[in-house]
PDB file of N, CA and C in Angstrom:
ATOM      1  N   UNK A   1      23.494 107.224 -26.680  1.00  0.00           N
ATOM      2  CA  UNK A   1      23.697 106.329 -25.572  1.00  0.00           C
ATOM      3  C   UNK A   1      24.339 105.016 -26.032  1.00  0.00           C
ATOM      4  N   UNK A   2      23.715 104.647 -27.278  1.00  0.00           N
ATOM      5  CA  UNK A   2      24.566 103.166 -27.591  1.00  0.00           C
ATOM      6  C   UNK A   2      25.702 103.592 -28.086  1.00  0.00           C
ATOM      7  N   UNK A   3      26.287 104.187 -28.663  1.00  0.00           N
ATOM      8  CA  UNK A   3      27.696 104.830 -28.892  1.00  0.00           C
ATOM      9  C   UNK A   3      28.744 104.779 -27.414  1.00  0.00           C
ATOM     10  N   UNK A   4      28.204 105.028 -26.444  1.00  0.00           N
ATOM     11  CA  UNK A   4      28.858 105.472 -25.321  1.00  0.00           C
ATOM     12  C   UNK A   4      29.282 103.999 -24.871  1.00  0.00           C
ATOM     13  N   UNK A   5      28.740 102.982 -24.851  1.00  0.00           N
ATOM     14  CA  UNK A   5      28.241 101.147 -24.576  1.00  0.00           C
ATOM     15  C   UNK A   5      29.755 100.653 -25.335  1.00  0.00           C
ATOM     16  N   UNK A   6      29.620 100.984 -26.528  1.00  0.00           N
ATOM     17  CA  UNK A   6      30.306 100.563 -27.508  1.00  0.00           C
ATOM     18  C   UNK A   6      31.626 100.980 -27.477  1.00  0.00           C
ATOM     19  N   UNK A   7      31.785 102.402 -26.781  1.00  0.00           N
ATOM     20  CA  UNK A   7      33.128 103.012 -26.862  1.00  0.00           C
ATOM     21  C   UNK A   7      33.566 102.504 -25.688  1.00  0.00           C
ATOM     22  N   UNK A   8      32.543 102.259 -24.757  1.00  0.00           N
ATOM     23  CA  UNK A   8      33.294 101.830 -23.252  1.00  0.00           C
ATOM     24  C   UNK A   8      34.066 100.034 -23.573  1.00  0.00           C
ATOM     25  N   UNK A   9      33.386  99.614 -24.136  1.00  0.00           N
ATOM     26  CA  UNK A   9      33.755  97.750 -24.298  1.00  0.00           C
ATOM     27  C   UNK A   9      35.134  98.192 -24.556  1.00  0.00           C
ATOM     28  N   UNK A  10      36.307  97.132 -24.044  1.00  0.00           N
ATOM     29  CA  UNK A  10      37.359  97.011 -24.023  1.00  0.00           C
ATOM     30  C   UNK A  10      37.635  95.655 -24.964  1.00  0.00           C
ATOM     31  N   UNK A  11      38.406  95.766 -25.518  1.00  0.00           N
ATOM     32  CA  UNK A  11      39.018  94.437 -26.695  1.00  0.00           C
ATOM     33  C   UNK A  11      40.020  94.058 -26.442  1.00  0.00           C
ATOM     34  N   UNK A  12      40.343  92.918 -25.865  1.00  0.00           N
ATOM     35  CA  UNK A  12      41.411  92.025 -25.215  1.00  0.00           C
ATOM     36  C   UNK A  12      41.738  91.082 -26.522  1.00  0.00           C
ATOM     37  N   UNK A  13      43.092  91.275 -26.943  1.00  0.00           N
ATOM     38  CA  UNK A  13      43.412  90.340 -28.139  1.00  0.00           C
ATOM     39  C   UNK A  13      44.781  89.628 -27.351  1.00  0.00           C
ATOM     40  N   UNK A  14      44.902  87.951 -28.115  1.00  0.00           N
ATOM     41  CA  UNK A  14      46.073  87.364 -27.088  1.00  0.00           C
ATOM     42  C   UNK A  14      47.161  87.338 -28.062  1.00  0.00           C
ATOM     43  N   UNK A  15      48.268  87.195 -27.882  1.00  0.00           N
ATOM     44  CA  UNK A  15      49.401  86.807 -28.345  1.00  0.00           C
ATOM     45  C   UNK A  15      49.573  85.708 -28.815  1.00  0.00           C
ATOM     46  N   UNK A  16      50.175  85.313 -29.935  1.00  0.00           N
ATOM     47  CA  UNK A  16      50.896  83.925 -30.682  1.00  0.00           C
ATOM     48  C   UNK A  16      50.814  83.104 -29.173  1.00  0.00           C
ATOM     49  N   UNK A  17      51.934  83.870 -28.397  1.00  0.00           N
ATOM     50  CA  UNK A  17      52.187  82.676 -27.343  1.00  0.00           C
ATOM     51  C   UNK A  17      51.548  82.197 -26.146  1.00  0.00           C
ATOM     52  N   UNK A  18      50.539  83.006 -26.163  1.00  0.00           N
ATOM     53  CA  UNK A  18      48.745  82.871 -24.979  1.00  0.00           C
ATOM     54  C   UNK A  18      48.624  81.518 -25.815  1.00  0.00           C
ATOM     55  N   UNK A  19      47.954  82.143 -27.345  1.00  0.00           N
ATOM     56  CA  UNK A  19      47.622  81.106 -28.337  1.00  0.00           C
ATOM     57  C   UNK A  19      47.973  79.543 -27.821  1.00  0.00           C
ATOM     58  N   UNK A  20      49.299  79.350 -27.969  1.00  0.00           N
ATOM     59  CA  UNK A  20      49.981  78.029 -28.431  1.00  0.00           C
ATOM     60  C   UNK A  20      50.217  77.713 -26.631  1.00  0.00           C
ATOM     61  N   UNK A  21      50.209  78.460 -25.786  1.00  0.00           N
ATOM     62  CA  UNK A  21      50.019  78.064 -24.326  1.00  0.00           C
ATOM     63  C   UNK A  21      48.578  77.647 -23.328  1.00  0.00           C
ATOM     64  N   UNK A  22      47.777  77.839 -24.486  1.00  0.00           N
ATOM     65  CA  UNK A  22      46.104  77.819 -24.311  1.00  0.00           C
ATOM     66  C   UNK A  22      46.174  76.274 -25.115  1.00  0.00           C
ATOM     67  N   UNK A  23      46.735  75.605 -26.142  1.00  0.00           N
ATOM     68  CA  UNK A  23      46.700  74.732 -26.934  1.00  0.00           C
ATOM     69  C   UNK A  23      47.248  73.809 -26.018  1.00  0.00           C
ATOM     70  N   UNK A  24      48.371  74.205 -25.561  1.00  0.00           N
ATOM     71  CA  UNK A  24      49.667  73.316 -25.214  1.00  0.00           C
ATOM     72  C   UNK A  24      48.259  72.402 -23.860  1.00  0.00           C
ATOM     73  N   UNK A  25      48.113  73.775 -23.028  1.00  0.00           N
ATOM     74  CA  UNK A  25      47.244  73.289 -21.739  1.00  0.00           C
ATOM     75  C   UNK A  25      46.062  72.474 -22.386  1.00  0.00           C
ATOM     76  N   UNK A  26      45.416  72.342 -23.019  1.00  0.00           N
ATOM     77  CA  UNK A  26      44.502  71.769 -23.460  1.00  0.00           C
ATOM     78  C   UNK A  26      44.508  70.014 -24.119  1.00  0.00           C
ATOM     79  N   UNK A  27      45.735  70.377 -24.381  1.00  0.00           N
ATOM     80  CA  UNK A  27      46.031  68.770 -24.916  1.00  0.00           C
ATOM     81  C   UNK A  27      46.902  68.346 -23.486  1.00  0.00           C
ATOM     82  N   UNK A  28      47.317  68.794 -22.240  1.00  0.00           N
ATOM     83  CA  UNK A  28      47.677  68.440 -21.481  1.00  0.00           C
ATOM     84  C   UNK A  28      46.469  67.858 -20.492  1.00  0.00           C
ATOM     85  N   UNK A  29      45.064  68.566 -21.041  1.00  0.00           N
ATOM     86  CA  UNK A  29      43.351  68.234 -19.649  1.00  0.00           C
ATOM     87  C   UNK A  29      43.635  67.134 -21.027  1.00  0.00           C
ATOM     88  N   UNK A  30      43.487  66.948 -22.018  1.00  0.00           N
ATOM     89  CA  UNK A  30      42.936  65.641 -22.911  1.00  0.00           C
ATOM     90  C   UNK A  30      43.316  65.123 -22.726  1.00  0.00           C
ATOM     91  N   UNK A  31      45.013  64.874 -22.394  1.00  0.00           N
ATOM     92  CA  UNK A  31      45.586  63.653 -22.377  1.00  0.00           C
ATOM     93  C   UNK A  31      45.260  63.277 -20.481  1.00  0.00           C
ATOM     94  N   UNK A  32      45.476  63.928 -19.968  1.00  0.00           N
ATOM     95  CA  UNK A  32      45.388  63.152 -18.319  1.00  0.00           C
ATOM     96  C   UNK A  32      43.727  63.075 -18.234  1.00  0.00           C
ATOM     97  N   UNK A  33      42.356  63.328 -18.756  1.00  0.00           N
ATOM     98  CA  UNK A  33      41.273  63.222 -19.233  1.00  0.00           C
ATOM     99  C   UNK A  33      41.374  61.700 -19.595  1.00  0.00           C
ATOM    100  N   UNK A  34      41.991  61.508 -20.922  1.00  0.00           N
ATOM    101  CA  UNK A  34      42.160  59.975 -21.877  1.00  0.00           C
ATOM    102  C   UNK A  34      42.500  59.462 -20.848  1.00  0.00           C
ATOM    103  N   UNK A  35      43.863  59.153 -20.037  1.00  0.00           N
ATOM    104  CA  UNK A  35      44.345  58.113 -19.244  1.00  0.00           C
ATOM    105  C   UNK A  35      43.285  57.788 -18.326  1.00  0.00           C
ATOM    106  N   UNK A  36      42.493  59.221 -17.129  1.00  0.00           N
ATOM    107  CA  UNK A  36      41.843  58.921 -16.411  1.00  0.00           C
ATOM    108  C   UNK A  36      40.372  57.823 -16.881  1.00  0.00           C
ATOM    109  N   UNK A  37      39.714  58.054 -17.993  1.00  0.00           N
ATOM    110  CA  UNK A  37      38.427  57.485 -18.109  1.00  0.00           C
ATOM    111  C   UNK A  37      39.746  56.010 -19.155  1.00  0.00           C
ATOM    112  N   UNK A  38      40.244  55.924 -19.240  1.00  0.00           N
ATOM    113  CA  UNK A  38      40.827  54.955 -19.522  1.00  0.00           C
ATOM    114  C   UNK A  38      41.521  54.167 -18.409  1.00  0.00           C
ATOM    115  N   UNK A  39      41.785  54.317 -17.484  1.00  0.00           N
ATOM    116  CA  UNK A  39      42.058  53.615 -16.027  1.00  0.00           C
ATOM    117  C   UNK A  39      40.748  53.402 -15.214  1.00  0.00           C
ATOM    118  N   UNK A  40      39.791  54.192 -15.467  1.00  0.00           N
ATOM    119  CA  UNK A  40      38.395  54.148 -14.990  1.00  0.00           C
ATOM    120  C   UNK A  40      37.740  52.602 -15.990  1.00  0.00           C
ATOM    121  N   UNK A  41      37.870  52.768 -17.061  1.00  0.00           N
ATOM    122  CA  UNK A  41      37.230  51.495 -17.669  1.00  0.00           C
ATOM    123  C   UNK A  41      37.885  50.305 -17.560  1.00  0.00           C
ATOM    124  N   UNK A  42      39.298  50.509 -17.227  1.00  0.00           N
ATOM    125  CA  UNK A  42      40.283  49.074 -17.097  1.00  0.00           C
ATOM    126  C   UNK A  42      39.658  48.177 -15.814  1.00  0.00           C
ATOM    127  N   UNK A  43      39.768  49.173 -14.588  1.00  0.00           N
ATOM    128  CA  UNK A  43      38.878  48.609 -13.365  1.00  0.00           C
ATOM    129  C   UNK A  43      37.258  48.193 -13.249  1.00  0.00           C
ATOM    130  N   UNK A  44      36.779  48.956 -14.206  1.00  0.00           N
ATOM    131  CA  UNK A  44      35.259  48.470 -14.266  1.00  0.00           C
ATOM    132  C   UNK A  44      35.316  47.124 -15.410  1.00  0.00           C
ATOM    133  N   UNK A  45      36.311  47.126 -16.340  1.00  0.00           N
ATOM    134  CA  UNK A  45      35.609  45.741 -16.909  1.00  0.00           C
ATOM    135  C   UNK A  45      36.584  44.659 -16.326  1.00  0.00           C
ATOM    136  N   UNK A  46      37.511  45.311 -15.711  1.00  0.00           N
ATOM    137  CA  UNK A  46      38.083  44.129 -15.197  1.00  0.00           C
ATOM    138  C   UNK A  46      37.221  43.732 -13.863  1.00  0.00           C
ATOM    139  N   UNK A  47      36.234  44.178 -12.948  1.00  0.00           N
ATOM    140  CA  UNK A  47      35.675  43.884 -12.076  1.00  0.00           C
ATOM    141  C   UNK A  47      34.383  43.039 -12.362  1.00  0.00           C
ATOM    142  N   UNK A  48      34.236  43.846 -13.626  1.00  0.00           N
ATOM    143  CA  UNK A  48      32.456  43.000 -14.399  1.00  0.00           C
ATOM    144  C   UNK A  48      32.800  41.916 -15.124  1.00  0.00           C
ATOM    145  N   UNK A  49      33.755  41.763 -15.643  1.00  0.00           N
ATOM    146  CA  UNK A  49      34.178  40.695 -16.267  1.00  0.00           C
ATOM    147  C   UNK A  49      35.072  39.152 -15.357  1.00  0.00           C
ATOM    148  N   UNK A  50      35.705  39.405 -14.631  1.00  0.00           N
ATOM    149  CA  UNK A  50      36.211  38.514 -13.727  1.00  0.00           C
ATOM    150  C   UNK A  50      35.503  37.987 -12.870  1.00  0.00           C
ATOM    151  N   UNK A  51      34.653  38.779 -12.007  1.00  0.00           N
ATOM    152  CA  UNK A  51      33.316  38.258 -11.306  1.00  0.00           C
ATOM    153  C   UNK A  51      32.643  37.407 -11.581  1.00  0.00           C
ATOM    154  N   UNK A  52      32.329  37.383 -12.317  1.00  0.00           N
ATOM    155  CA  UNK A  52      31.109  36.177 -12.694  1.00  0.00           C
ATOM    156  C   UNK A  52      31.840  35.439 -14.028  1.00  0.00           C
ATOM    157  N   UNK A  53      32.810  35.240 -14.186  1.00  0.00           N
ATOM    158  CA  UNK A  53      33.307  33.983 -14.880  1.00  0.00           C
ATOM    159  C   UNK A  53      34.051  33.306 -13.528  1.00  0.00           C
ATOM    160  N   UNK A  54      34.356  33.803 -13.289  1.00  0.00           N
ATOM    161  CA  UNK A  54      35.287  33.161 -11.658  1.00  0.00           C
ATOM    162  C   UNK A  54      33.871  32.729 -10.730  1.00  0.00           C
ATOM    163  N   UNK A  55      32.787  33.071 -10.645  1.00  0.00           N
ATOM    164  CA  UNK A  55      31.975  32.964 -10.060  1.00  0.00           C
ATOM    165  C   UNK A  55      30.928  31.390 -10.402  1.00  0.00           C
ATOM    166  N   UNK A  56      31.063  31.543 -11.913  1.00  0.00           N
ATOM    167  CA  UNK A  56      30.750  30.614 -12.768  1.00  0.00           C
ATOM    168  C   UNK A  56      31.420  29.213 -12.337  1.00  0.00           C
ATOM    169  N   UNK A  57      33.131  29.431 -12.641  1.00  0.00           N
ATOM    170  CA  UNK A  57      33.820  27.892 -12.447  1.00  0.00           C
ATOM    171  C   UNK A  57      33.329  27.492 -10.946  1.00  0.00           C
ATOM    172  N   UNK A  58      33.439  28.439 -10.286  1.00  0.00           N
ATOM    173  CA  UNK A  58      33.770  27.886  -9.021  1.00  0.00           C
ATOM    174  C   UNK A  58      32.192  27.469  -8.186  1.00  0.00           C
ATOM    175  N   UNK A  59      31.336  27.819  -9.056  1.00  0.00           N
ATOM    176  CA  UNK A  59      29.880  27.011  -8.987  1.00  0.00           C
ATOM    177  C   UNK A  59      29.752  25.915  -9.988  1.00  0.00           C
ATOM    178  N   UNK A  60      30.316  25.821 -10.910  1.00  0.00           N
ATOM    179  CA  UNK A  60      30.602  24.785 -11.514  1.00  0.00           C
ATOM    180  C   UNK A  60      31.332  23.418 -10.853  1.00  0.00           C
ATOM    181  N   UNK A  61      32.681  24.128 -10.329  1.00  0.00           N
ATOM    182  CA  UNK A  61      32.854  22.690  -9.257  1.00  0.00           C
ATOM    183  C   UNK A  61      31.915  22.265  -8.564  1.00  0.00           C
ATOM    184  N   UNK A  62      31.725  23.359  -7.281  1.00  0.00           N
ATOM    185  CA  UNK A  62      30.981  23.084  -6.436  1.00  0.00           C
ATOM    186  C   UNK A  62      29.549  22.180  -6.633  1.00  0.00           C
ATOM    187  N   UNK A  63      28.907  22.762  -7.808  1.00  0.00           N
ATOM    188  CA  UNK A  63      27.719  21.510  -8.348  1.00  0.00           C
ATOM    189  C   UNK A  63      28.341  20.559  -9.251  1.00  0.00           C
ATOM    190  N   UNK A  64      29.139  20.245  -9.808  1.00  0.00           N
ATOM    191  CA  UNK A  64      30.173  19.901 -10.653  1.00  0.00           C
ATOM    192  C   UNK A  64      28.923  19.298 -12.373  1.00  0.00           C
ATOM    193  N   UNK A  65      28.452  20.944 -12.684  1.00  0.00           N
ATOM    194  CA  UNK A  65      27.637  21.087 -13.854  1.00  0.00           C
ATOM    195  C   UNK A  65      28.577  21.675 -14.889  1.00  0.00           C
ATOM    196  N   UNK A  66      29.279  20.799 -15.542  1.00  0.00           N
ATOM    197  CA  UNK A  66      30.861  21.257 -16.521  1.00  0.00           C
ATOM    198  C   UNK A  66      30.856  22.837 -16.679  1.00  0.00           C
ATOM    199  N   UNK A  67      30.007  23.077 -17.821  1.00  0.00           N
ATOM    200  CA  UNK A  67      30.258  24.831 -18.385  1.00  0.00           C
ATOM    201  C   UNK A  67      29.152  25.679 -18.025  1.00  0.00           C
ATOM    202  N   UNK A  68      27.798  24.595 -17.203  1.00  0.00           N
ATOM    203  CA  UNK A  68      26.475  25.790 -17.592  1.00  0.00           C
ATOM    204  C   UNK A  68      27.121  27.400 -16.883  1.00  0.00           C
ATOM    205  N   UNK A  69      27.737  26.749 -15.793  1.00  0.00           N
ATOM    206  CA  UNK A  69      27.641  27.947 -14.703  1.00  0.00           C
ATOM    207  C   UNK A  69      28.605  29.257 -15.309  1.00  0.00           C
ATOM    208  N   UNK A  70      29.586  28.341 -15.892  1.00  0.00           N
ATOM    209  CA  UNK A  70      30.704  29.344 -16.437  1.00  0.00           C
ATOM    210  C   UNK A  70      30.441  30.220 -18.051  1.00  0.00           C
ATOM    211  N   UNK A  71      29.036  29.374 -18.538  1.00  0.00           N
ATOM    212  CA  UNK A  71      28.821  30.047 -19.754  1.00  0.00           C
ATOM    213  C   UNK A  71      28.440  31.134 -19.454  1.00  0.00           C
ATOM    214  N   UNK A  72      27.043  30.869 -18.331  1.00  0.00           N
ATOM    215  CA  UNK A  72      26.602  31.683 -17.877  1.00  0.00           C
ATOM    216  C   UNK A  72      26.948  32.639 -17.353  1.00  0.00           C
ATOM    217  N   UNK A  73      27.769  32.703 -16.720  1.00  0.00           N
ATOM    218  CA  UNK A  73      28.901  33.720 -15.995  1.00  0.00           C
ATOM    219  C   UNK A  73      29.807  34.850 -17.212  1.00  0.00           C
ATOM    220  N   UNK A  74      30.136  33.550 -18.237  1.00  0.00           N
ATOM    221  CA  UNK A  74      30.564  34.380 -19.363  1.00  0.00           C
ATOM    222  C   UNK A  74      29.446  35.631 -20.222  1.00  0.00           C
ATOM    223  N   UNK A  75      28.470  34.970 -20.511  1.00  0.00           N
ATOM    224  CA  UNK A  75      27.288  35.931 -20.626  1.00  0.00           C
ATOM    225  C   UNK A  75      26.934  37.347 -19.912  1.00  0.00           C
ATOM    226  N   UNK A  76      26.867  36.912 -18.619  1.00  0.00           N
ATOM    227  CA  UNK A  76      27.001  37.666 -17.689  1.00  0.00           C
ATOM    228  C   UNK A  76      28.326  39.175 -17.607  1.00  0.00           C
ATOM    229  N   UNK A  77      29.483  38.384 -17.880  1.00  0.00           N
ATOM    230  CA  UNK A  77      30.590  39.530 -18.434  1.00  0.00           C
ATOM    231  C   UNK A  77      30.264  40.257 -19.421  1.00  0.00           C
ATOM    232  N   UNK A  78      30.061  39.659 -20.620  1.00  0.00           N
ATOM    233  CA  UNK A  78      29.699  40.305 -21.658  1.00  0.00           C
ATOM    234  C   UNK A  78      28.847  41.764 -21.681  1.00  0.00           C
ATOM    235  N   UNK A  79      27.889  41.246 -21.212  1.00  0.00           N
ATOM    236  CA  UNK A  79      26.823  42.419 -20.352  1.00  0.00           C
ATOM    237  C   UNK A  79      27.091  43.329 -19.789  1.00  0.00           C
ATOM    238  N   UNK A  80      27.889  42.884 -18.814  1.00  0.00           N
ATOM    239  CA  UNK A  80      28.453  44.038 -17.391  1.00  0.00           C
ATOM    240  C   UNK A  80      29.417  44.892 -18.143  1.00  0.00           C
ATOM    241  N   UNK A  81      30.234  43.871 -18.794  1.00  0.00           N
ATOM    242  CA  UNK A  81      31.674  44.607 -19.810  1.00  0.00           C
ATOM    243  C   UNK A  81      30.870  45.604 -20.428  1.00  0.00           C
ATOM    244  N   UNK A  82      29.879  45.403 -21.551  1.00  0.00           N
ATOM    245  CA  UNK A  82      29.403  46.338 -22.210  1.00  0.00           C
ATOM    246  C   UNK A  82      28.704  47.915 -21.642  1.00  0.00           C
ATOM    247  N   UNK A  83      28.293  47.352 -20.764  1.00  0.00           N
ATOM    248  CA  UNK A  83      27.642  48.240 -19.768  1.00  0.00           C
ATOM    249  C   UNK A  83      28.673  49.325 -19.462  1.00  0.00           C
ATOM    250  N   UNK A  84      29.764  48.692 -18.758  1.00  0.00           N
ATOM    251  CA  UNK A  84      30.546  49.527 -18.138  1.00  0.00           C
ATOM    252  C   UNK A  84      31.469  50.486 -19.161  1.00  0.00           C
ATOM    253  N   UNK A  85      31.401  50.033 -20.503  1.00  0.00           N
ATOM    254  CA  UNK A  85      32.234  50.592 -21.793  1.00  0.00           C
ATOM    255  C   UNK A  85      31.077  51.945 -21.693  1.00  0.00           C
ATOM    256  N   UNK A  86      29.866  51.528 -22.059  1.00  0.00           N
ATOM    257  CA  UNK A  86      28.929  52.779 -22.423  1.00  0.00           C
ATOM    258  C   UNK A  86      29.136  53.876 -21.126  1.00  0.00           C
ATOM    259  N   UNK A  87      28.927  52.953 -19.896  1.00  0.00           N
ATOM    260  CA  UNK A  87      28.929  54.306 -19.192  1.00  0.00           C
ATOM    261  C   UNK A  87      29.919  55.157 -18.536  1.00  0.00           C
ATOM    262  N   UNK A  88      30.922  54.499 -19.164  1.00  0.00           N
ATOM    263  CA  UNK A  88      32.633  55.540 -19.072  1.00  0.00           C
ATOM    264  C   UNK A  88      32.319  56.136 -20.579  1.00  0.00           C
ATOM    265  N   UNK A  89      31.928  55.840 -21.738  1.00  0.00           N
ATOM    266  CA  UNK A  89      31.807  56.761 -23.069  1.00  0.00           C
ATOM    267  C   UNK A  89      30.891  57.680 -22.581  1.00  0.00           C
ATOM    268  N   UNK A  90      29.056  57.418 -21.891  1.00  0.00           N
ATOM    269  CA  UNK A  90      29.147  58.414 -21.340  1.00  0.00           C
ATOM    270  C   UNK A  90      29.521  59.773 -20.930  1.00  0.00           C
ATOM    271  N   UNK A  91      30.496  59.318 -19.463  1.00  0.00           N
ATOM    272  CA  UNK A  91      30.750  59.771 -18.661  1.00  0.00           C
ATOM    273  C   UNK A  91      31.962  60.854 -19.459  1.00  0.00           C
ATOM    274  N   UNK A  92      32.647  60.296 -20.374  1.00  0.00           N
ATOM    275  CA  UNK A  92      33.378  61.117 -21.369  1.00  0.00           C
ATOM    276  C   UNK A  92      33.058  62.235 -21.790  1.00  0.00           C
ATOM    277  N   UNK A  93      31.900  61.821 -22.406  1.00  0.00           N
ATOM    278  CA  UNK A  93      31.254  62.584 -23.263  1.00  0.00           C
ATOM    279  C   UNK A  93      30.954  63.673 -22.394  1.00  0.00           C
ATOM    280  N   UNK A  94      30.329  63.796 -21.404  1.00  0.00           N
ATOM    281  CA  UNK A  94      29.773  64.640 -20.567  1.00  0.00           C
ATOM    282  C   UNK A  94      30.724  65.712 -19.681  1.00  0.00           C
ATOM    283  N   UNK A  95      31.828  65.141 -19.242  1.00  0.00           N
ATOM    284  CA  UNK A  95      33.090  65.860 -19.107  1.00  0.00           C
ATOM    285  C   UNK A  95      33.375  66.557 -20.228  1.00  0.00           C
ATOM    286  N   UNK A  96      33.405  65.823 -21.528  1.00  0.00           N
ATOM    287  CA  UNK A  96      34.307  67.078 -22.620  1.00  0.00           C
ATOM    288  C   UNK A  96      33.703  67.917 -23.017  1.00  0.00           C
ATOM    289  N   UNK A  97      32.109  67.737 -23.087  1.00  0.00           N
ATOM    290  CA  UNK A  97      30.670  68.806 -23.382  1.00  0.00           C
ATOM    291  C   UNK A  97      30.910  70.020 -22.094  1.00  0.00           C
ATOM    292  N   UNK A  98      31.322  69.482 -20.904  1.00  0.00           N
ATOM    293  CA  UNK A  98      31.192  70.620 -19.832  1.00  0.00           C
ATOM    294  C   UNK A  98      32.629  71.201 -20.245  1.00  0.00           C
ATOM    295  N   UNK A  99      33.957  70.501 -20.341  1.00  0.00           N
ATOM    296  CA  UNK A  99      35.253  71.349 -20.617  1.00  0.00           C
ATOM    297  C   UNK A  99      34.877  72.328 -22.050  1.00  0.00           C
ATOM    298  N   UNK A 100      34.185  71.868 -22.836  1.00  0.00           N
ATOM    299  CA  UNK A 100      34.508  72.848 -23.930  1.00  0.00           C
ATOM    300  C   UNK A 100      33.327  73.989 -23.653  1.00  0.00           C
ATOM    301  N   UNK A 101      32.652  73.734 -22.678  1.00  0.00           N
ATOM    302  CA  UNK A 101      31.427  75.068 -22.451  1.00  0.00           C
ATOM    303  C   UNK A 101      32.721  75.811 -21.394  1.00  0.00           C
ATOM    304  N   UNK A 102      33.184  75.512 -20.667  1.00  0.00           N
ATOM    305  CA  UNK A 102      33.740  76.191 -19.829  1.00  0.00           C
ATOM    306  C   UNK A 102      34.719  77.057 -20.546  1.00  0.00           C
ATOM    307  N   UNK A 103      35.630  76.593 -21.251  1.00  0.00           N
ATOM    308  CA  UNK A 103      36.558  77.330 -22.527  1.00  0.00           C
ATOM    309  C   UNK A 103      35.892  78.278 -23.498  1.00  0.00           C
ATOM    310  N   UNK A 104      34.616  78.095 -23.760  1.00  0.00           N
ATOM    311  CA  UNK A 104      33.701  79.202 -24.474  1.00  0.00           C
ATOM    312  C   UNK A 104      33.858  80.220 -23.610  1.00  0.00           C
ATOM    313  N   UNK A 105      33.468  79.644 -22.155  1.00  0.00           N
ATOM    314  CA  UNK A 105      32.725  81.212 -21.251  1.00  0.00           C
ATOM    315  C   UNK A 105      34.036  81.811 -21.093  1.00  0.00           C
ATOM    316  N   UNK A 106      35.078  81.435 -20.568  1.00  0.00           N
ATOM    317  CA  UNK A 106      36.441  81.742 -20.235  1.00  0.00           C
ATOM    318  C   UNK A 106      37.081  82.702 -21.148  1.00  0.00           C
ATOM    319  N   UNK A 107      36.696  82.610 -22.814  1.00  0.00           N
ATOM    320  CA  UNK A 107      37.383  83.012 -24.175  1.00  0.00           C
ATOM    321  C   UNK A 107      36.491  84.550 -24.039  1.00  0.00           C
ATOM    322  N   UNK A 108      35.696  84.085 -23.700  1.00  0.00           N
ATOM    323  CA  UNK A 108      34.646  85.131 -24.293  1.00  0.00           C
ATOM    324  C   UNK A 108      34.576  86.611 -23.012  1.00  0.00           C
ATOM    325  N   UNK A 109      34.709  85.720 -22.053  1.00  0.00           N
ATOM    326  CA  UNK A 109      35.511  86.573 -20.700  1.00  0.00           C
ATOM    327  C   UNK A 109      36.554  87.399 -20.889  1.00  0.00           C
ATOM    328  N   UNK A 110      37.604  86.935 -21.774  1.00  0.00           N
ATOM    329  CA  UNK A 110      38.908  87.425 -21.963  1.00  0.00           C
ATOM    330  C   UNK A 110      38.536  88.655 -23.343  1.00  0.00           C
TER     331      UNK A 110
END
């Protein structure tokens, strides 16, 4: 009976040019992957970071307390900036862990 299992499995082997067209596509998800979580972090630290230094001066006039408000505000970026770095590395990370499980099941399919 296990003979019969074994003779039935079919063996799918790819070509040089599957190969290098499986490669080609792959560095084509990495690179529009890179740009996307890289346009994703441009807007998040540019939103966490501008906010509250702009938020800072312009409570600074308004009480006219020279830098506390704007240090503070600067502090405040720092934070948010960092924040928002980790959770686009994250968010990276977790996309390329699911793309390369999906390319296992897919290979192993074929």
């Amino acid at each position: 009976m296990e003979m019969g299992k074994a003779a039935a499995k079919s063996v799918k082997t790819t070509t040089p040019v599957e190969d290098e067209l499986d490669k080609k596509l792959a560095t084509i998800n990495a690179r529009t992957q890179f740009v996307g979580a890289t346009m994703n972090m441009g807007w998040r630290l540019a939103i966490t970071v501008v906010v509250p230094i702009v938020a800072g001066v312009k409570l600074d006039e308004h009480f006219q307390t020279a830098p506390s408000y704007t240090l503070t505000g600067l502090i405040l970026a720092a934070a948010a900036g960092s924040a928002a770095v980790w959770a686009t590395i994250k968010e990276v990370n977790v996309e390329t862990s699911n793309n390369l499980k999906d390319n296992r099941k897919e290979k192993r399919a074929k």
